[in-house]
C-alpha atoms as a PDB file:
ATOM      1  CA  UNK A   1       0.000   0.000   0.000  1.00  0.00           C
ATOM      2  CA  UNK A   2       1.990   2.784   0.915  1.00  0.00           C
ATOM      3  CA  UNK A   3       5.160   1.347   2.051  1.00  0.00           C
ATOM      4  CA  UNK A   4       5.380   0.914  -2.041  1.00  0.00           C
ATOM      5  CA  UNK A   5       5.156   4.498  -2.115  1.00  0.00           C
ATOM      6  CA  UNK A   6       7.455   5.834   0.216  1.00  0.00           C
ATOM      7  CA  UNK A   7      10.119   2.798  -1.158  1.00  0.00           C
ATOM      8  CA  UNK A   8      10.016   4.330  -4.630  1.00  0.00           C
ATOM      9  CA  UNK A   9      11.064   7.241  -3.213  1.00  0.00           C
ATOM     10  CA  UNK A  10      13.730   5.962  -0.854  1.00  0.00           C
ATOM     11  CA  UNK A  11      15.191   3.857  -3.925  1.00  0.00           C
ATOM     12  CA  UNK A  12      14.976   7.795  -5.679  1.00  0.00           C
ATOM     13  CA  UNK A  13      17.095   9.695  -2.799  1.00  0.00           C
ATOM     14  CA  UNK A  14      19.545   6.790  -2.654  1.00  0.00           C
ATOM     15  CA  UNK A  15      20.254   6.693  -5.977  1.00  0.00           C
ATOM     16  CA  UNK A  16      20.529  10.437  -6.136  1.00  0.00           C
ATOM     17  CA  UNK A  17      23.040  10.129  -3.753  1.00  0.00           C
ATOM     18  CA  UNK A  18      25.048   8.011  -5.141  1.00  0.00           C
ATOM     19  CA  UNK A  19      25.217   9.652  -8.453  1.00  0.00           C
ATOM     20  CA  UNK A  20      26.207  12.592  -6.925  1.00  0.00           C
ATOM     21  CA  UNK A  21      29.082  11.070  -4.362  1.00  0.00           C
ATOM     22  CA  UNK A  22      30.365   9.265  -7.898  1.00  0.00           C
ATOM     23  CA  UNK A  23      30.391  13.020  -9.447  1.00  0.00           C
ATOM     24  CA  UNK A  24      32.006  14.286  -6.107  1.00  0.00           C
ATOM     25  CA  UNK A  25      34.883  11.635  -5.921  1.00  0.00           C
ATOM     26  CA  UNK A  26      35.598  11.901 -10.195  1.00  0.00           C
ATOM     27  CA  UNK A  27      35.907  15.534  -9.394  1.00  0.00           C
ATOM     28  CA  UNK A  28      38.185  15.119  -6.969  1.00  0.00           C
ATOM     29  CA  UNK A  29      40.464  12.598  -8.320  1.00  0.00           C
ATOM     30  CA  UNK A  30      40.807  14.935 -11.527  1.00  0.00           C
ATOM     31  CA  UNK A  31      41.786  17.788 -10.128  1.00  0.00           C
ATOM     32  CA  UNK A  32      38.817  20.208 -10.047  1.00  0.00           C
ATOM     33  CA  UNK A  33      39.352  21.708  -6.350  1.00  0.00           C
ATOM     34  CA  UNK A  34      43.259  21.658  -6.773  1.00  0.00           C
ATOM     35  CA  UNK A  35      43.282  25.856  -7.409  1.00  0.00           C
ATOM     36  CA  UNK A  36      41.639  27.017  -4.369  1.00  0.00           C
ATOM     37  CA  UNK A  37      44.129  29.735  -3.707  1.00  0.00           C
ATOM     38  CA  UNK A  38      44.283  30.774  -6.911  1.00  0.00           C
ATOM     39  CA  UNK A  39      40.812  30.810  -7.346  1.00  0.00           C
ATOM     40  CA  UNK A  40      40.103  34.279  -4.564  1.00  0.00           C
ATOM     41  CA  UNK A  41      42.476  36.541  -6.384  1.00  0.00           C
ATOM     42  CA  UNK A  42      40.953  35.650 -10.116  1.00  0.00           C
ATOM     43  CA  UNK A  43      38.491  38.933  -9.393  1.00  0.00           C
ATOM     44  CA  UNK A  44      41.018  41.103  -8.225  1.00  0.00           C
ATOM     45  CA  UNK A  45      43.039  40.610 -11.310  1.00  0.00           C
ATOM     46  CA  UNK A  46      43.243  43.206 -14.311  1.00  0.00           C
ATOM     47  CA  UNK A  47      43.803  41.295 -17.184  1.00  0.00           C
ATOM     48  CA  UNK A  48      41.727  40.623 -19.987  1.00  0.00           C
ATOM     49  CA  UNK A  49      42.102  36.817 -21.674  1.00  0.00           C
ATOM     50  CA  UNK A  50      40.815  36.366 -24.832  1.00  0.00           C
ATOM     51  CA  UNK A  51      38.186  34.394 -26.134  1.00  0.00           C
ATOM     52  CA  UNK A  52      38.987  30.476 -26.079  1.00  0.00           C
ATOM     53  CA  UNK A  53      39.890  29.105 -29.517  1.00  0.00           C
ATOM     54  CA  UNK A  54      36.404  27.618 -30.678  1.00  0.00           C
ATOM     55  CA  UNK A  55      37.778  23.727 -31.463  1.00  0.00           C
ATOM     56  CA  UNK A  56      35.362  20.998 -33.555  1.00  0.00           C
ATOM     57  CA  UNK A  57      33.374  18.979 -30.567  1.00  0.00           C
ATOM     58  CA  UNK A  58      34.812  15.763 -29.267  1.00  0.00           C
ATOM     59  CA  UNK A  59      32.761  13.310 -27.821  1.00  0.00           C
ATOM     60  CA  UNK A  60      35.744  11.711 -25.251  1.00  0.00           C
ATOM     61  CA  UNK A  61      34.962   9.472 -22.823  1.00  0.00           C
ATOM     62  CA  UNK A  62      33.927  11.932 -20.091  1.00  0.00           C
ATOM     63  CA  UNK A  63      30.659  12.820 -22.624  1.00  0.00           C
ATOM     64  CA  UNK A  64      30.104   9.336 -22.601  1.00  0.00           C
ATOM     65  CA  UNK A  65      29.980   8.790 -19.130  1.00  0.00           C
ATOM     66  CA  UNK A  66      27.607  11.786 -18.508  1.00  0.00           C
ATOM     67  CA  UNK A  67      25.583  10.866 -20.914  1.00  0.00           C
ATOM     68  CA  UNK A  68      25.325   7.229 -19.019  1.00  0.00           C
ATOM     69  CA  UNK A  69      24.700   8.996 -15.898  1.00  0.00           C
ATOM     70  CA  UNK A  70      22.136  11.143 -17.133  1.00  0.00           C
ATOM     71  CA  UNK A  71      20.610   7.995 -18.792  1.00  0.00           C
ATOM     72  CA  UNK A  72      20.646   5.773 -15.810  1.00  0.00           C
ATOM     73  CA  UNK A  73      19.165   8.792 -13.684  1.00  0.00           C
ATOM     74  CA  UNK A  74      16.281   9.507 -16.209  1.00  0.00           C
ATOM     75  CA  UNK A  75      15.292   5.318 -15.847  1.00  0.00           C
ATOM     76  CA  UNK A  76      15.275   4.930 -12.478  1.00  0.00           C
ATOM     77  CA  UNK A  77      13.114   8.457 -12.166  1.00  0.00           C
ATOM     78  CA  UNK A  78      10.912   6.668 -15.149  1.00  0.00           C
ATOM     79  CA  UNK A  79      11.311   3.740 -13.112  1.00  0.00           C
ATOM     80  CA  UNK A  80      10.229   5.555  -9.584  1.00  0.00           C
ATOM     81  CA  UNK A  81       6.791   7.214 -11.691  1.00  0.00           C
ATOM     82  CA  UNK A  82       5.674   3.717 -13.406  1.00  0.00           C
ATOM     83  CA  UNK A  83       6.081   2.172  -9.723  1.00  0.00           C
ATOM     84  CA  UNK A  84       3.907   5.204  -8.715  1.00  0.00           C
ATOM     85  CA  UNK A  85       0.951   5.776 -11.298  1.00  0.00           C
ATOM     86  CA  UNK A  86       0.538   1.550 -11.353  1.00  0.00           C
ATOM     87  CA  UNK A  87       0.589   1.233  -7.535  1.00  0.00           C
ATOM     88  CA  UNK A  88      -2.211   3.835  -7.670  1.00  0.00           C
ATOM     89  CA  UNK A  89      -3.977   2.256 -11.029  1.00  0.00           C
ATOM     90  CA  UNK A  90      -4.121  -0.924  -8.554  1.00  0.00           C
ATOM     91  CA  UNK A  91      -6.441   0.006  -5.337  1.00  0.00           C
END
């Protein structure tokens, strides 16, 4: 009855959370908090860069494996609705 309910959303915030620590820890291990320091004084600085060099689109493997994540995400969300709208279909 409604322990269905309320497990479709647990399985939701669990696997939200997990997505998210996997994002974290890739983050981490490739660098992306490693300029802290350098990071305050970027708004005190006067320079001017210029625009980036515009370069054809790459799919690498890092595209990939956002696109899997955002995949995997989107099904279990489909996944968490179907489990709703039949449970409710049902009585």
């Amino acid at each position: 009855m409604m322990s269905g309910y309320y497990l479709s959303w647990v399985l939701l915030i669990v696997l939200s959370l997990w997505v998210s620590l996997a994002a974290f820890f890739w983050a981490l291990r490739h660098g992306q908090f490693s300029e802290q320091e350098r990071a305050r004084y970027l708004p005190l600085r006067n320079e001017v860069s210029p625009p980036p060099v515009a370069h054809p689109s790459k799919f690498t493997r890092e595209v990939y494996a956002l696109l899997g994540i955002l995949g995997m995400g989107g099904l279990a969300l489909l996944a968490v609705l179907i489990t709703v709208f039949l449970k409710q279909g049902g009585g």
